[in-house]
Protein backbone atom coordinates (compact mmCIF):
# COMPACT_ATOMS: atom_id res chain seq x y z
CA UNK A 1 0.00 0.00 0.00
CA UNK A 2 1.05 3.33 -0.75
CA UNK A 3 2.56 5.91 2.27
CA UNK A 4 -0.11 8.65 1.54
CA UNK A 5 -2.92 5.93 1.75
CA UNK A 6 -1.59 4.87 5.58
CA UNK A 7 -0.73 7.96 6.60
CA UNK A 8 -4.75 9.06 5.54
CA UNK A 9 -6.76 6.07 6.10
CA UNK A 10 -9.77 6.53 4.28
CA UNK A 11 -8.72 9.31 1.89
CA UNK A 12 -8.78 7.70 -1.14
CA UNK A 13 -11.85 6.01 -1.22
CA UNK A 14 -13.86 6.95 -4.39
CA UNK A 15 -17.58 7.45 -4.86
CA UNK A 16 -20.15 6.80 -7.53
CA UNK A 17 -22.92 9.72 -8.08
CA UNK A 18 -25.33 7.45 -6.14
CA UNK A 19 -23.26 7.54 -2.94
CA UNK A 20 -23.20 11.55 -3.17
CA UNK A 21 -26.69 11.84 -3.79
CA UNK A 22 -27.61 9.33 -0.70
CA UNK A 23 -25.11 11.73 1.14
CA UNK A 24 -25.94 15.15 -0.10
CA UNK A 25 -29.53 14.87 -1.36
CA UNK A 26 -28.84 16.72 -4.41
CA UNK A 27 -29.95 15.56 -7.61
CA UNK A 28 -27.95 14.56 -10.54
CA UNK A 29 -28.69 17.74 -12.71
CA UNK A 30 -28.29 20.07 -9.26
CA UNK A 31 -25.10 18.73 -8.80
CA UNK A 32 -23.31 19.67 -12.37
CA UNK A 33 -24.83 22.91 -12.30
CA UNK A 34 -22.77 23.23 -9.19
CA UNK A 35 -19.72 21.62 -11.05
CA UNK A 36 -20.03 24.30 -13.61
CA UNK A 37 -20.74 27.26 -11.46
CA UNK A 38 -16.92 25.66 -9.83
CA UNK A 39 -18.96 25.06 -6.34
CA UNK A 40 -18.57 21.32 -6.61
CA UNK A 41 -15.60 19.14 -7.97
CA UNK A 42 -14.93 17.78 -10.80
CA UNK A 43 -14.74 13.89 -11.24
CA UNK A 44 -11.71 11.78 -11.43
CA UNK A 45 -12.80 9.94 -14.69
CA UNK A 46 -12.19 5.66 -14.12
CA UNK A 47 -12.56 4.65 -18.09
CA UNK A 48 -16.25 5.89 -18.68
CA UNK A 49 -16.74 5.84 -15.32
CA UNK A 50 -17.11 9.06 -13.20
CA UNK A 51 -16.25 9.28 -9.43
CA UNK A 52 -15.04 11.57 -6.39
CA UNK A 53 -12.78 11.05 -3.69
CA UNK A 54 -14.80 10.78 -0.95
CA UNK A 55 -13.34 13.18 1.53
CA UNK A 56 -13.86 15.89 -0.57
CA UNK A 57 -17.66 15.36 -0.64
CA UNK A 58 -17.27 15.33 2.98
CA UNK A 59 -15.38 18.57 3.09
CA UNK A 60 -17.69 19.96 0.73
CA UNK A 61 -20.65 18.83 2.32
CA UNK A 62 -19.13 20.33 5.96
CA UNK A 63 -18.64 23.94 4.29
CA UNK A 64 -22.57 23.87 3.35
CA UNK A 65 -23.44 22.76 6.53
CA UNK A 66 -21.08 26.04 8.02
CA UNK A 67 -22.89 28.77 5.88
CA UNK A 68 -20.06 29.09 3.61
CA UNK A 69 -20.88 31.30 0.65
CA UNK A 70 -20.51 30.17 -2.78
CA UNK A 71 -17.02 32.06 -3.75
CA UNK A 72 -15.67 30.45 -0.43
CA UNK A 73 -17.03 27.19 -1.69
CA UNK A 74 -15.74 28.17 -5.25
CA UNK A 75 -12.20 28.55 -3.53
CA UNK A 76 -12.29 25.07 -1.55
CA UNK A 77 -12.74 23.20 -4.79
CA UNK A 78 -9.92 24.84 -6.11
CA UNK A 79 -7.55 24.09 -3.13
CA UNK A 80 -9.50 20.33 -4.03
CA UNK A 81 -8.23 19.97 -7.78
CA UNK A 82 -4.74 21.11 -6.64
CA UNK A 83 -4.26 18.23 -3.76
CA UNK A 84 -4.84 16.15 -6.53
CA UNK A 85 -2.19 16.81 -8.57
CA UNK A 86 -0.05 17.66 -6.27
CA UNK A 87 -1.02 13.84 -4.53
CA UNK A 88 -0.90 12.44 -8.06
CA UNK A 89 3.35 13.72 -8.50
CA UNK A 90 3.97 12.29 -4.80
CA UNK A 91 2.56 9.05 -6.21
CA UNK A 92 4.45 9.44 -9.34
């Protein structure tokens, strides 16, 4: 197993749009109008398959729940794409 994946147990767990809608309630059309407006992020594409790392639904779901406005949420999902790549060259 990879170091990052010990050191953050849970962090790379990936969901399918079912899992976020069971989580956040938001419907399939709700949610990539939010993608576009950059309030929600983008999918890490499996094949055909689309899916999201799990803790950033959480984090995402925890700066709704704490009134955050939509250029705050606009910024989080920005700080969101960069982990990745920045996880994806430590993994390199």
């Amino acid at each position: 197993m990879h170091a990052f994946a010990l050191a953050h147990p849970g962090h790379l767990a990936l969901l399918d749009f079912a899992a976020i809608r069971e989580r956040s309630g938001i419907s399939h059309a709700e949610w990539y109008r939010h993608m576009a407006r950059g309030t929600a992020p983008r999918p890490v594409k499996i094949g055909t398959a689309s899916r999201w790392p799990a803790h950033e639904i959480d984090a995402l779901i925890a700066a709704r729940i704490a009134g955050k406005t939509d250029a705050e949420l606009v910024e989080l999902v920005k700080a969101m794409h960069a982990a990745r790549t920045a996880s994806s060259e430590v993994a390199a």
